[in-house]
C-alpha atoms as a PDB file:
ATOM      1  CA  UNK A   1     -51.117 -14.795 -36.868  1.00  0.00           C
ATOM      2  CA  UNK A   2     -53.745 -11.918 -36.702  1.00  0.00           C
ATOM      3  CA  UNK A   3     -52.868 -11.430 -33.357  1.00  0.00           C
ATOM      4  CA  UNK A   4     -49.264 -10.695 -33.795  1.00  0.00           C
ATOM      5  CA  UNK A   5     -49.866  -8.151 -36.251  1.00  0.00           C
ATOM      6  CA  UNK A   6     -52.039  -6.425 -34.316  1.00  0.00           C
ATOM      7  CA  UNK A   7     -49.632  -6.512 -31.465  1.00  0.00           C
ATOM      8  CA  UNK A   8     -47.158  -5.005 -33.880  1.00  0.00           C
ATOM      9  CA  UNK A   9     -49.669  -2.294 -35.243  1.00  0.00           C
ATOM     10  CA  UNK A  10     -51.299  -1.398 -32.657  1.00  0.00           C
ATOM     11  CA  UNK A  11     -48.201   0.665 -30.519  1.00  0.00           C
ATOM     12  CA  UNK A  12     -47.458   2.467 -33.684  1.00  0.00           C
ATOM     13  CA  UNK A  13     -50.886   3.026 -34.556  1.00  0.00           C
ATOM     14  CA  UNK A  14     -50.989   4.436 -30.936  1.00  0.00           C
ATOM     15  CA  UNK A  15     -47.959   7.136 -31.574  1.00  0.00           C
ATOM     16  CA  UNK A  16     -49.345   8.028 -34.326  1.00  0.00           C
ATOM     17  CA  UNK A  17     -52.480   9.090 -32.945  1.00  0.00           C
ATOM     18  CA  UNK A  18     -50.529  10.636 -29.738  1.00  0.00           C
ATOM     19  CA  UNK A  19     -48.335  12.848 -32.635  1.00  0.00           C
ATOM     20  CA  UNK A  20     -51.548  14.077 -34.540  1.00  0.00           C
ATOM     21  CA  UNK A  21     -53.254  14.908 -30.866  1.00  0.00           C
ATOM     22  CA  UNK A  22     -49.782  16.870 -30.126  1.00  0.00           C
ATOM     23  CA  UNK A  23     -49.824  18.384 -33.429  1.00  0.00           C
ATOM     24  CA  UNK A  24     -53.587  19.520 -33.288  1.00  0.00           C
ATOM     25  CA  UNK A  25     -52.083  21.512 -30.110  1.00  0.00           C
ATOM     26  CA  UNK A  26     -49.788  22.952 -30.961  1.00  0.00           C
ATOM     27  CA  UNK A  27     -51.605  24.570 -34.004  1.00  0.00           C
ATOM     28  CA  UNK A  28     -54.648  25.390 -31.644  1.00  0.00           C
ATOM     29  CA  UNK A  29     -51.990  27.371 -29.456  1.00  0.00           C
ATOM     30  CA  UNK A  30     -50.253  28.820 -32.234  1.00  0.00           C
ATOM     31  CA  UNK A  31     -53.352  30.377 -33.435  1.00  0.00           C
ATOM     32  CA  UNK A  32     -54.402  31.563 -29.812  1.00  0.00           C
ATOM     33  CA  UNK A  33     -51.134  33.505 -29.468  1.00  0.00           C
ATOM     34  CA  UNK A  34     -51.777  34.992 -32.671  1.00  0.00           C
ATOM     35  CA  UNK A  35     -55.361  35.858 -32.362  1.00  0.00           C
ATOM     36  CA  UNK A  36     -54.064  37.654 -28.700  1.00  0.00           C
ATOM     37  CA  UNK A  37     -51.183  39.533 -30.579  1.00  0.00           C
ATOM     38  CA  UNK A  38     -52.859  41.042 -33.273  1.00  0.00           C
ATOM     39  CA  UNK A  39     -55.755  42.400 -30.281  1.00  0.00           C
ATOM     40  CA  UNK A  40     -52.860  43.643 -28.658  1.00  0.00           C
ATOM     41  CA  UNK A  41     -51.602  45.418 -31.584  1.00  0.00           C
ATOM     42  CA  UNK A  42     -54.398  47.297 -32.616  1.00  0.00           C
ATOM     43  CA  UNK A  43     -55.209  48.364 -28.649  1.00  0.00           C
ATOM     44  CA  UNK A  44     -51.819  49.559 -28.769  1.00  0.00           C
ATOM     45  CA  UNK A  45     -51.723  51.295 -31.870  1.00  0.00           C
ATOM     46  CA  UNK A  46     -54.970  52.843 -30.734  1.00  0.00           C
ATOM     47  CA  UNK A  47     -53.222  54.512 -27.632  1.00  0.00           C
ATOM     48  CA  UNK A  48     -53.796  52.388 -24.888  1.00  0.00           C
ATOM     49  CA  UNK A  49     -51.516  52.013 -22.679  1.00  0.00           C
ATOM     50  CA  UNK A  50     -48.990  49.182 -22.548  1.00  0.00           C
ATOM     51  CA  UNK A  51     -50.121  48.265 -19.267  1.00  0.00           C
ATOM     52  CA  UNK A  52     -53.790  47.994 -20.365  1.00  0.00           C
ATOM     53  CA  UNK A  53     -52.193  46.176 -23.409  1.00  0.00           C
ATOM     54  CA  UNK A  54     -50.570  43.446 -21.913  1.00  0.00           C
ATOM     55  CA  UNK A  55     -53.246  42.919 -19.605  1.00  0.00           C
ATOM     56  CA  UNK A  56     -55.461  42.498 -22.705  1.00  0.00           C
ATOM     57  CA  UNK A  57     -53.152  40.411 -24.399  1.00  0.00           C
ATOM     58  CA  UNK A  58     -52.311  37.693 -21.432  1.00  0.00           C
ATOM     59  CA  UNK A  59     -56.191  37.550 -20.830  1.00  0.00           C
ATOM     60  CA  UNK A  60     -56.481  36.302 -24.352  1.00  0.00           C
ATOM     61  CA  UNK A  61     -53.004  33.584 -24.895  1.00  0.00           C
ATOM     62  CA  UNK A  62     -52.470  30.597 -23.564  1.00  0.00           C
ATOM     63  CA  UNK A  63     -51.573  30.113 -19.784  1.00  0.00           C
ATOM     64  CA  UNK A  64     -48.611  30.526 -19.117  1.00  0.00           C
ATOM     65  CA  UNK A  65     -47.072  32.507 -22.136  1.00  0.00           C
ATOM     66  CA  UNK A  66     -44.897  35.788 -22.221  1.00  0.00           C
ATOM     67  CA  UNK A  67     -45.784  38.959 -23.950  1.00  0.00           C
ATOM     68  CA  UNK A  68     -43.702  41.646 -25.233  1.00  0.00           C
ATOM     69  CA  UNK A  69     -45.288  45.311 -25.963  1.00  0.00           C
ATOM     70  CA  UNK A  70     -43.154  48.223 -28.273  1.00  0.00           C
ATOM     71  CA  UNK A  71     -44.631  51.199 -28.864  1.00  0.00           C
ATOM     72  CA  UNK A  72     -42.703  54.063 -30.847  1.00  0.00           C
ATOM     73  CA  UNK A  73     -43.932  57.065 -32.891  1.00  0.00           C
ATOM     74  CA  UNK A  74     -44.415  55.054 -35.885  1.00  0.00           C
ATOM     75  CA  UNK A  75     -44.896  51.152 -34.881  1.00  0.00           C
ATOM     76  CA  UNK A  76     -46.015  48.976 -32.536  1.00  0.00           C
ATOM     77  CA  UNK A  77     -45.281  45.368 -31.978  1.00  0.00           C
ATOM     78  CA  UNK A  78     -46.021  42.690 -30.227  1.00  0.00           C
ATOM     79  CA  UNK A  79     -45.179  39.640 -28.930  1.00  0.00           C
ATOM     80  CA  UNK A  80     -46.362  36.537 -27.605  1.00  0.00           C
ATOM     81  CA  UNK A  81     -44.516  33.444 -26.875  1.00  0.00           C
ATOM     82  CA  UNK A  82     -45.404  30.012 -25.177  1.00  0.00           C
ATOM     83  CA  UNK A  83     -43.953  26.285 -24.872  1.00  0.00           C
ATOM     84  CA  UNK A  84     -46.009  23.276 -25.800  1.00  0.00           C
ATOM     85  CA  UNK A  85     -45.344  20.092 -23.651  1.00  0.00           C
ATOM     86  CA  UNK A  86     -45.315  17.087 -25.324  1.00  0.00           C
ATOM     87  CA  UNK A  87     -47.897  14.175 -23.871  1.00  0.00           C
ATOM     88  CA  UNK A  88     -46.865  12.818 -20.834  1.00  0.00           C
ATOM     89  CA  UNK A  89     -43.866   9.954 -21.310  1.00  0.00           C
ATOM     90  CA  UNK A  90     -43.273  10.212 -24.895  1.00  0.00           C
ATOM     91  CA  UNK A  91     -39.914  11.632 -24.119  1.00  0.00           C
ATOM     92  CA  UNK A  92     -40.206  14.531 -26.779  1.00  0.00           C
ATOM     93  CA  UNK A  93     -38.972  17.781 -26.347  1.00  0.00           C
ATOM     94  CA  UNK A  94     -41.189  20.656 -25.909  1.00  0.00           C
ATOM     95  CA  UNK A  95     -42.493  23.219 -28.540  1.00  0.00           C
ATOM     96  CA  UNK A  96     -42.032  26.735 -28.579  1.00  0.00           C
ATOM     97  CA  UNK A  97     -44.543  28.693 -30.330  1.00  0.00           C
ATOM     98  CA  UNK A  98     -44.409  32.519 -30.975  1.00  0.00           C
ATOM     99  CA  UNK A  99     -46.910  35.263 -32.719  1.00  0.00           C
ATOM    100  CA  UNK A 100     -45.603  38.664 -33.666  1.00  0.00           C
ATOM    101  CA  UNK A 101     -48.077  40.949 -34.337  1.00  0.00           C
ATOM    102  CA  UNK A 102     -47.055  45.124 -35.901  1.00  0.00           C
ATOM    103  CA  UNK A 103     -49.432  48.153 -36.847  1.00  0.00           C
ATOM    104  CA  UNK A 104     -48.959  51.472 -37.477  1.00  0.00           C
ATOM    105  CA  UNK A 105     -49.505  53.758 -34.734  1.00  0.00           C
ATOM    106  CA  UNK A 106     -52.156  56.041 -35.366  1.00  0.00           C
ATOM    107  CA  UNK A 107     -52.027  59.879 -35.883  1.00  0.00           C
ATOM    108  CA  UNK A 108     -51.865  61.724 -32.633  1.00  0.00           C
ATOM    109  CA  UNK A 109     -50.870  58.603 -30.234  1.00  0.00           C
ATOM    110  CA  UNK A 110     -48.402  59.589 -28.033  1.00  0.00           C
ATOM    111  CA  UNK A 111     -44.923  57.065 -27.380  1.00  0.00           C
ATOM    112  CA  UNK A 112     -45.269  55.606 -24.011  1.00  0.00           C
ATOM    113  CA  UNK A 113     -43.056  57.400 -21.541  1.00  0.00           C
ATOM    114  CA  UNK A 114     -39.332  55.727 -20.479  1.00  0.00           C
ATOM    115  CA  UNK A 115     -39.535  53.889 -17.340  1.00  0.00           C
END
């Protein structure tokens, strides 16, 4: 009898774990994208330019993930945006995680030129 419940437990007990492993992901790249948008942010709100920017910012997010740099007189903002595969065979969608990051651009900073 012990050994049918186990065989019943154990392949939930299993998803379970595979779901909090997935979760504990998907918050560690959450934070990453936000940790590289806010950097990106303030170099951009410092003057730097967007190219230097977004180099900054994809050194720091997760492989893989797409950034997106505005600069005007007054704000900047920033982007970054990745998707989270689910473990292999579990036949869940993937997760798309995104970090927005604004400052202030400071005095004397001037708007990146039109390309």
């Amino acid at each position: 009898m012990a050994t049918a419940e186990i065989a019943v437990a154990l392949p939930a007990l299993v998803l379970v774990t595979v779901l909090a492993l997935w979760a504990v992901a998907v918050a560690s790249t959450h934070m990453s994208c936000v940790d590289a948008a806010r950097a990106g942010a303030r170099a951009a709100a410092r003057g730097e330019s967007l190219d230097a920017v977004r180099a900054l910012v994809s050194r720091s997010a997760p492989q893989g993930a797409t950034v997106a740099v505005q600069r005007d007189a007054e704000r900047v903002q920033v982007t970054v945006s990745t998707a989270v595969r689910p473990p292999a065979m579990s036949g869940l969608p993937s997760l798309d995680v995104q970090a927005h990051a604004e400052a202030e651009t400071e005095p004397g900073t001037p708007p990146e030129p039109a390309a």
